[in-house]
PDB file of N, CA and C in Angstrom:
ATOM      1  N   UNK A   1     135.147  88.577 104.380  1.00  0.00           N
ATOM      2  CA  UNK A   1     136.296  87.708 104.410  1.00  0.00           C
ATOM      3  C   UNK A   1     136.613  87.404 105.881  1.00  0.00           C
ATOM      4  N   UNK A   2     136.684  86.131 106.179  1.00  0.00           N
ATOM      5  CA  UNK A   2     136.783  85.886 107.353  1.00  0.00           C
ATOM      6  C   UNK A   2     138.265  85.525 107.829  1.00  0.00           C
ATOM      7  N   UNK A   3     138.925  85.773 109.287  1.00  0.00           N
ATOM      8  CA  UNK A   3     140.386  85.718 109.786  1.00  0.00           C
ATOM      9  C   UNK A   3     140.871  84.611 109.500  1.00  0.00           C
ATOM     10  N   UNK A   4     142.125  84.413 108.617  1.00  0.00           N
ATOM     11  CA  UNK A   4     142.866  83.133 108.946  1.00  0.00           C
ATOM     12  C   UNK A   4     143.400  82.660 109.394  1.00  0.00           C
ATOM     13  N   UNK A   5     143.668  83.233 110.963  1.00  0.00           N
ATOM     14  CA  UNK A   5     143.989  82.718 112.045  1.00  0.00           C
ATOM     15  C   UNK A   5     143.152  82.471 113.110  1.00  0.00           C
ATOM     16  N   UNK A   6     142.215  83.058 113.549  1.00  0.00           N
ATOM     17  CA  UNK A   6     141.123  82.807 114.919  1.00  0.00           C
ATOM     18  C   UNK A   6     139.829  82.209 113.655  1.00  0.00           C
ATOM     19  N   UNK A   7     139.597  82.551 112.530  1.00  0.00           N
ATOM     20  CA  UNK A   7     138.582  82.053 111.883  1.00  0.00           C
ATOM     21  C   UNK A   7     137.364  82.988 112.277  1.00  0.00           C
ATOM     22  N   UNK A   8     136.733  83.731 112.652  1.00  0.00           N
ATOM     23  CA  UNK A   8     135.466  83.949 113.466  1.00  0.00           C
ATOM     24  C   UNK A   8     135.660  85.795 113.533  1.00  0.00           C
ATOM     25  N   UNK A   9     136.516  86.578 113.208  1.00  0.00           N
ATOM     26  CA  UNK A   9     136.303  87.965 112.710  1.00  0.00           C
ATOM     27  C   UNK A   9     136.767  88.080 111.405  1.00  0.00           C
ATOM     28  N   UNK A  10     136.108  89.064 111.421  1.00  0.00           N
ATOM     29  CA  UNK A  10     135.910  89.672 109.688  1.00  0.00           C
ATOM     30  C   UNK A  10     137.479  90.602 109.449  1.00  0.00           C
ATOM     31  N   UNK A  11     138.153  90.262 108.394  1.00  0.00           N
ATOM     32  CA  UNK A  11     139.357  91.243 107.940  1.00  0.00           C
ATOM     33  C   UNK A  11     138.894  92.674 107.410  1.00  0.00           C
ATOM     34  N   UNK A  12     139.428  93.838 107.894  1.00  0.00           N
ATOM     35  CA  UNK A  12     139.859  95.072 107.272  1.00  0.00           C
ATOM     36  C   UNK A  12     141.191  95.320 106.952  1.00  0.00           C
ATOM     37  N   UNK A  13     140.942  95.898 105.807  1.00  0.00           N
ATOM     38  CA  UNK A  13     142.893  96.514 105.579  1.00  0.00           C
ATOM     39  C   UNK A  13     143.269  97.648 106.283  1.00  0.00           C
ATOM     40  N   UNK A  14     144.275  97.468 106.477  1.00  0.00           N
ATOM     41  CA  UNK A  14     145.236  98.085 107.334  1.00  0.00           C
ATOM     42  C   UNK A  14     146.033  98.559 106.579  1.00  0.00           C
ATOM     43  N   UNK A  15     146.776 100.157 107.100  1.00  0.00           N
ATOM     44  CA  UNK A  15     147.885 100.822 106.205  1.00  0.00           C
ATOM     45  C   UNK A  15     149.080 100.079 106.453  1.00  0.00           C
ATOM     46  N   UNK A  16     149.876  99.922 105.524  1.00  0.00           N
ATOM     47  CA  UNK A  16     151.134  99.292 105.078  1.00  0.00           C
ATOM     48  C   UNK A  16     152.331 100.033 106.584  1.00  0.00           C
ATOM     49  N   UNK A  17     152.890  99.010 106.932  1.00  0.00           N
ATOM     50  CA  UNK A  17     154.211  99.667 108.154  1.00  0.00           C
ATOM     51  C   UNK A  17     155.693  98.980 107.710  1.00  0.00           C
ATOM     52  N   UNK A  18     156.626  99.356 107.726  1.00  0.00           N
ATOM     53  CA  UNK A  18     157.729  99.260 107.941  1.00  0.00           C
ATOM     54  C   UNK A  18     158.149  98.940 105.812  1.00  0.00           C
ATOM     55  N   UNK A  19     159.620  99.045 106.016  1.00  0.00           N
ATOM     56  CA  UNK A  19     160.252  99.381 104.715  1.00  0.00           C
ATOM     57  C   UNK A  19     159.465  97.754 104.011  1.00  0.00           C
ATOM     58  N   UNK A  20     159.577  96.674 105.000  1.00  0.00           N
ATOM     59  CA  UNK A  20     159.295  95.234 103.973  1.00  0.00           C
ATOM     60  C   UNK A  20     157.856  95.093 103.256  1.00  0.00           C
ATOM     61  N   UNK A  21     156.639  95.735 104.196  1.00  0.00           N
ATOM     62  CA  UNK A  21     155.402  95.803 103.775  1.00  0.00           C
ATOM     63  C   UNK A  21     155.206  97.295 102.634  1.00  0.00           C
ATOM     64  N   UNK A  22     155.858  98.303 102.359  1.00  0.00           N
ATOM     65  CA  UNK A  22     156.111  99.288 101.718  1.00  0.00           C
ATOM     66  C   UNK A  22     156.496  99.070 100.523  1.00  0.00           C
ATOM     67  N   UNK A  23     157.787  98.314 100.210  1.00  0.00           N
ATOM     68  CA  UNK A  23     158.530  98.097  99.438  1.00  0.00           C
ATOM     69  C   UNK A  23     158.765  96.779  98.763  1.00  0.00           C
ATOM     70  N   UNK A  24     158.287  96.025  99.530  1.00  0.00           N
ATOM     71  CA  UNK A  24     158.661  94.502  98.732  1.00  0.00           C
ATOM     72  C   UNK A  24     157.804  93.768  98.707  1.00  0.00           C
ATOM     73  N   UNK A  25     156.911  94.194  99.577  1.00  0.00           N
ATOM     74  CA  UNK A  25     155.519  92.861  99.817  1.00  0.00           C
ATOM     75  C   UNK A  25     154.322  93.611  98.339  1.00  0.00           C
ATOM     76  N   UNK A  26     154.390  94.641  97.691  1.00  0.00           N
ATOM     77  CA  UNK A  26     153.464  94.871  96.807  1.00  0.00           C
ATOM     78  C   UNK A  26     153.856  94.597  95.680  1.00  0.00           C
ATOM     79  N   UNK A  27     155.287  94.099  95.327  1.00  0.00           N
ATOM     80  CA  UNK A  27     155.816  93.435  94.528  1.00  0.00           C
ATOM     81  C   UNK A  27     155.133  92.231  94.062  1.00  0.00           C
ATOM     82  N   UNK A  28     155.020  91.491  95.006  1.00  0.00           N
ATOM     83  CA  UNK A  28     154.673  90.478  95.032  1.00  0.00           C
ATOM     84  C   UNK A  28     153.048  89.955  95.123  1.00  0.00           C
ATOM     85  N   UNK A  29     152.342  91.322  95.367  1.00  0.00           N
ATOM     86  CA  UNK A  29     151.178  91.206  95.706  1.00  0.00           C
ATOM     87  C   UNK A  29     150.430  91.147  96.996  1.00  0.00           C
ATOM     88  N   UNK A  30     151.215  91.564  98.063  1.00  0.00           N
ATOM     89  CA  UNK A  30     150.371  91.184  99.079  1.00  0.00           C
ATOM     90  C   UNK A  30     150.012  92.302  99.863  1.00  0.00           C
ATOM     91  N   UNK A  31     148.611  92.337 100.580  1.00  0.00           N
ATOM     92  CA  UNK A  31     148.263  93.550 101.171  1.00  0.00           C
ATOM     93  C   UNK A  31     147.974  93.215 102.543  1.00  0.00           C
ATOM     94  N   UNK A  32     148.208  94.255 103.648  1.00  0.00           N
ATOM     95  CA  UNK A  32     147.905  94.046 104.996  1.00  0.00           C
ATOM     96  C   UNK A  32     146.694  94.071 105.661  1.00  0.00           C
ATOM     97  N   UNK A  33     146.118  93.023 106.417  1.00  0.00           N
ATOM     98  CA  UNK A  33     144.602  92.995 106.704  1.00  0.00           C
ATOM     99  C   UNK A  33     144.375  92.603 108.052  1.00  0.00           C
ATOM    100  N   UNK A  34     143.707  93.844 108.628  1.00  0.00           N
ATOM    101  CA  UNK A  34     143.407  93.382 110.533  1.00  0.00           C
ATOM    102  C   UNK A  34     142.329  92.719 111.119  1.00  0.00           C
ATOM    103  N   UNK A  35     142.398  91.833 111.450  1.00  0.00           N
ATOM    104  CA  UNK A  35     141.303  91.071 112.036  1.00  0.00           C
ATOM    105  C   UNK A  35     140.608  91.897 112.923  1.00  0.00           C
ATOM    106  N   UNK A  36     139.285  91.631 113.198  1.00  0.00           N
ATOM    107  CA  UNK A  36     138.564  92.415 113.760  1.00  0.00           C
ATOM    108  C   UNK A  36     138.338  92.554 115.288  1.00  0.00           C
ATOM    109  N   UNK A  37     138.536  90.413 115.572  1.00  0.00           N
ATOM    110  CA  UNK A  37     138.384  89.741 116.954  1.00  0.00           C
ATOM    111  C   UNK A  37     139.641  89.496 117.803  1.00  0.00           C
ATOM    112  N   UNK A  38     140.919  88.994 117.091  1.00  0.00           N
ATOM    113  CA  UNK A  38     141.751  88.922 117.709  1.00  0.00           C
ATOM    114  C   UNK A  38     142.724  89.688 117.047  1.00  0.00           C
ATOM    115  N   UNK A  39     142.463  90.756 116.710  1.00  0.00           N
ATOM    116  CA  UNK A  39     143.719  91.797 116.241  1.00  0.00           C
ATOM    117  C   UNK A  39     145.190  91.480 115.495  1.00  0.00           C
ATOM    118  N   UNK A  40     144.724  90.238 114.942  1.00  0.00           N
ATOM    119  CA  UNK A  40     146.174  90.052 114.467  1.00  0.00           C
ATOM    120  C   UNK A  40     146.683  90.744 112.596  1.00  0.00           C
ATOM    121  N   UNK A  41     147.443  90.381 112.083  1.00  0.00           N
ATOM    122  CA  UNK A  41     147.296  91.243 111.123  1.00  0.00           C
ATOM    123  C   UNK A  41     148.123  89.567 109.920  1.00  0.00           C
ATOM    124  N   UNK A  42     147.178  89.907 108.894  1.00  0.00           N
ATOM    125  CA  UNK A  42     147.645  89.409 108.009  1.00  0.00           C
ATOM    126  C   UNK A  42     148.187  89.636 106.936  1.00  0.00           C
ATOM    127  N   UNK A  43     149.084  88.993 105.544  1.00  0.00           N
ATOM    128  CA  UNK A  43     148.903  89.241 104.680  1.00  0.00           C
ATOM    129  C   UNK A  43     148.501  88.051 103.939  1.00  0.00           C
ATOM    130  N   UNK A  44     147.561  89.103 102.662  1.00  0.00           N
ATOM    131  CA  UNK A  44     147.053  88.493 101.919  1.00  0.00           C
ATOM    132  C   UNK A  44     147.125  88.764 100.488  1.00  0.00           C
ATOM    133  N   UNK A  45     146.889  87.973  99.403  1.00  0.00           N
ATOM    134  CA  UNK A  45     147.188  88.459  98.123  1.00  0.00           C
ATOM    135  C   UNK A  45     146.134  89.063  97.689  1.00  0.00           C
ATOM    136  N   UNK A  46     144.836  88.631  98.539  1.00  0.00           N
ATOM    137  CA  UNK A  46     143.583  89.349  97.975  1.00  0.00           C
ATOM    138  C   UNK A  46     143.580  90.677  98.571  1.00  0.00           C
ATOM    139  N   UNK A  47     142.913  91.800  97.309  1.00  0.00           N
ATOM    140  CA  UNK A  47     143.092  93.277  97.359  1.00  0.00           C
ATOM    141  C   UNK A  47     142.031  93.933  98.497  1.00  0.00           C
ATOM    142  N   UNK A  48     140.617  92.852  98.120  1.00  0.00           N
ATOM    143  CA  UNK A  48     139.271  93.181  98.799  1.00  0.00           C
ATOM    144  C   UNK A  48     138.871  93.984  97.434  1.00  0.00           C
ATOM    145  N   UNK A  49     137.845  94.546  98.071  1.00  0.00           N
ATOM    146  CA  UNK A  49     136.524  95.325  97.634  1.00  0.00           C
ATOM    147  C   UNK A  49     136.861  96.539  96.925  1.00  0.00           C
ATOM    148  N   UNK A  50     137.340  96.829  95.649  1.00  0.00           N
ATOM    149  CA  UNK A  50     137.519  98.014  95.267  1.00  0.00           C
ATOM    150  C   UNK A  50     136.692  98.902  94.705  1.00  0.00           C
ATOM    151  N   UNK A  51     136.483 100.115  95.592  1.00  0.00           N
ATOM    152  CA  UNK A  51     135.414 101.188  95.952  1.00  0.00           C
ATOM    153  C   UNK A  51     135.853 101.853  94.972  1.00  0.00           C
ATOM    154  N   UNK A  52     134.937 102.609  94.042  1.00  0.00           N
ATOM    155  CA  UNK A  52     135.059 103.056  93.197  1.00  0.00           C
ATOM    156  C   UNK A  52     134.072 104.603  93.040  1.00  0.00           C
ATOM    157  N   UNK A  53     134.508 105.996  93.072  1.00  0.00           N
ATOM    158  CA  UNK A  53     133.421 107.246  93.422  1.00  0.00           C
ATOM    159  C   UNK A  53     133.776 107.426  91.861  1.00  0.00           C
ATOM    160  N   UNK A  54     132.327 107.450  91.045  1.00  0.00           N
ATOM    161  CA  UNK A  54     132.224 108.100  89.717  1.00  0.00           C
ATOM    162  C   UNK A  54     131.861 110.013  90.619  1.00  0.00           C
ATOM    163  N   UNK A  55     132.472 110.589  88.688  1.00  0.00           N
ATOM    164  CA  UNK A  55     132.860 111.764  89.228  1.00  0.00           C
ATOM    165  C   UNK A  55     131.644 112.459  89.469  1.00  0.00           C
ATOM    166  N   UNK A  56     129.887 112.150  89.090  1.00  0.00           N
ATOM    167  CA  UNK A  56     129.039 112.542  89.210  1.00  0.00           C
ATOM    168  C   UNK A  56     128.563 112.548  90.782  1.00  0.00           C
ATOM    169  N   UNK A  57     129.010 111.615  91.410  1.00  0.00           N
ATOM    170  CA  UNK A  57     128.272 111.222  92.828  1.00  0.00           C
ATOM    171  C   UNK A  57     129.308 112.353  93.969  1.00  0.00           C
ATOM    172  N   UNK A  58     130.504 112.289  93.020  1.00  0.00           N
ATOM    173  CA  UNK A  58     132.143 113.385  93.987  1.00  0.00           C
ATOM    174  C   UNK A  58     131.386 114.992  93.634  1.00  0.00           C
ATOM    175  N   UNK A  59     130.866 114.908  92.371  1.00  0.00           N
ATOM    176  CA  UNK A  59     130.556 116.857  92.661  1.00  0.00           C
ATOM    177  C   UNK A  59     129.133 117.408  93.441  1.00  0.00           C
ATOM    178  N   UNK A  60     130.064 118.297  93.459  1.00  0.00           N
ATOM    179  CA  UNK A  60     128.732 119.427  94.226  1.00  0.00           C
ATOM    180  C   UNK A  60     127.398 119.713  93.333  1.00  0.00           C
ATOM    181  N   UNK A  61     125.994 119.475  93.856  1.00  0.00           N
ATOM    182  CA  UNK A  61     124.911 119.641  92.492  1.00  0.00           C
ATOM    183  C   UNK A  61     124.997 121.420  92.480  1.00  0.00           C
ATOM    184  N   UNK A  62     125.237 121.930  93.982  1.00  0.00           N
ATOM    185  CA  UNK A  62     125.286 123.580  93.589  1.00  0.00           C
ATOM    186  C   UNK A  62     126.684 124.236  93.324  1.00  0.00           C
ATOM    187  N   UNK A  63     127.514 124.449  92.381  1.00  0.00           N
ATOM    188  CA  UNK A  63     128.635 125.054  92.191  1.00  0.00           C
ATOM    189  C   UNK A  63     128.296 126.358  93.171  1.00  0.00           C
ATOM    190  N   UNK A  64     129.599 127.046  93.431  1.00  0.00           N
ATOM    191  CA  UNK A  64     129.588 127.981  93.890  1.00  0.00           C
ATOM    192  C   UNK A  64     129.629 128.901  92.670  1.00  0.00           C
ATOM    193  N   UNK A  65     129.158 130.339  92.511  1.00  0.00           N
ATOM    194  CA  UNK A  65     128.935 130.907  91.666  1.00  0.00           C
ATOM    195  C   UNK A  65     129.119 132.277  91.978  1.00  0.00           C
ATOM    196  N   UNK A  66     130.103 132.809  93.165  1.00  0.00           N
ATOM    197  CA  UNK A  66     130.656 133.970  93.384  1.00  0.00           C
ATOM    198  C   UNK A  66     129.846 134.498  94.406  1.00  0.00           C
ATOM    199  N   UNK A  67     130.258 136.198  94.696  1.00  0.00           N
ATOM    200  CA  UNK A  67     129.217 137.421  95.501  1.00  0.00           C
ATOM    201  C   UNK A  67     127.925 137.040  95.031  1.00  0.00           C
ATOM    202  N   UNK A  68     127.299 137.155  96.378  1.00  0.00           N
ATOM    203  CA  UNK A  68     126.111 138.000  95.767  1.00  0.00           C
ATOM    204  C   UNK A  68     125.654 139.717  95.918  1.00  0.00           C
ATOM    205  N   UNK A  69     124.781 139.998  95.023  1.00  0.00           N
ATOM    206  CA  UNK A  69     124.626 141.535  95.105  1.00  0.00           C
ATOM    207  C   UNK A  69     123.965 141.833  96.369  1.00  0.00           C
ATOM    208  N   UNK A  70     123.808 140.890  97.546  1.00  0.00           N
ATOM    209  CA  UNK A  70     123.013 141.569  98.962  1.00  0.00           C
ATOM    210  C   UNK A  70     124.415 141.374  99.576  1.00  0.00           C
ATOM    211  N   UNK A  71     125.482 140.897  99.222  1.00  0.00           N
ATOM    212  CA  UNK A  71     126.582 140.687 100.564  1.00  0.00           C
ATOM    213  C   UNK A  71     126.940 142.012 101.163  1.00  0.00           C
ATOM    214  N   UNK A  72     127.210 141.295 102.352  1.00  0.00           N
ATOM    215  CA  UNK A  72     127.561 142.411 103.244  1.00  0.00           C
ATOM    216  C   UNK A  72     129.348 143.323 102.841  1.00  0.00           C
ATOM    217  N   UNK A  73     129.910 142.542 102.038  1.00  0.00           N
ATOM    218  CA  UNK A  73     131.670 142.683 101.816  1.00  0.00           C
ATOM    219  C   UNK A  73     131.337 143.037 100.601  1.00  0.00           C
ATOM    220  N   UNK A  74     130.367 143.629  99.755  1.00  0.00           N
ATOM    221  CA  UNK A  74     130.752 144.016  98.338  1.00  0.00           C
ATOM    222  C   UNK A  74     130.978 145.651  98.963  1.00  0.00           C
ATOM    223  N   UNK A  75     132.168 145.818  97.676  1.00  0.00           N
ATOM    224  CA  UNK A  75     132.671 147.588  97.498  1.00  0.00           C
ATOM    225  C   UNK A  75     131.844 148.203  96.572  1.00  0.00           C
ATOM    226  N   UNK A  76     131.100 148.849  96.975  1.00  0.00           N
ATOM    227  CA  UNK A  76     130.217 150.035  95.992  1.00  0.00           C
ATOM    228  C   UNK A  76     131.263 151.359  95.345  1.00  0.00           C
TER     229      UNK A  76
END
């Protein structure tokens, strides 16, 4: 998505600041987005790219599975 003000950098979103972008602007739909080239910040109604982690790719393939019988901290 390209800036709609300089035209020529690419938008990232930016975290939400002050009570109006917090509270009233998601009402309405709009999210905050930083230009890349001339730093300005927009809003926009578009959300972008929603990243999505299925829960297979988030877990661990080795669970942890406790002591083992060589540790150095087991009580005999």
């Amino acid at each position: 998505m390209k800036c709609t003000k300089c035209h020529h950098g690419e938008l990232s979103r930016t975290r939400r600041v002050g009570l109006l972008e917090d509270n009233l602007l998601p009402l309405f739909g709009y999210f905050p987005w930083l230009c890349s080239t001339c730093k300005q910040r927009v809003l926009l109604k578009n959300r972008g790219e929603r990243r999505r982690v299925s829960r297979d790719e988030d877990s661990d393939p080795t669970p942890f599975t406790g002591p083992h019988e060589n540790s150095l901290h087991q009580v005999q």
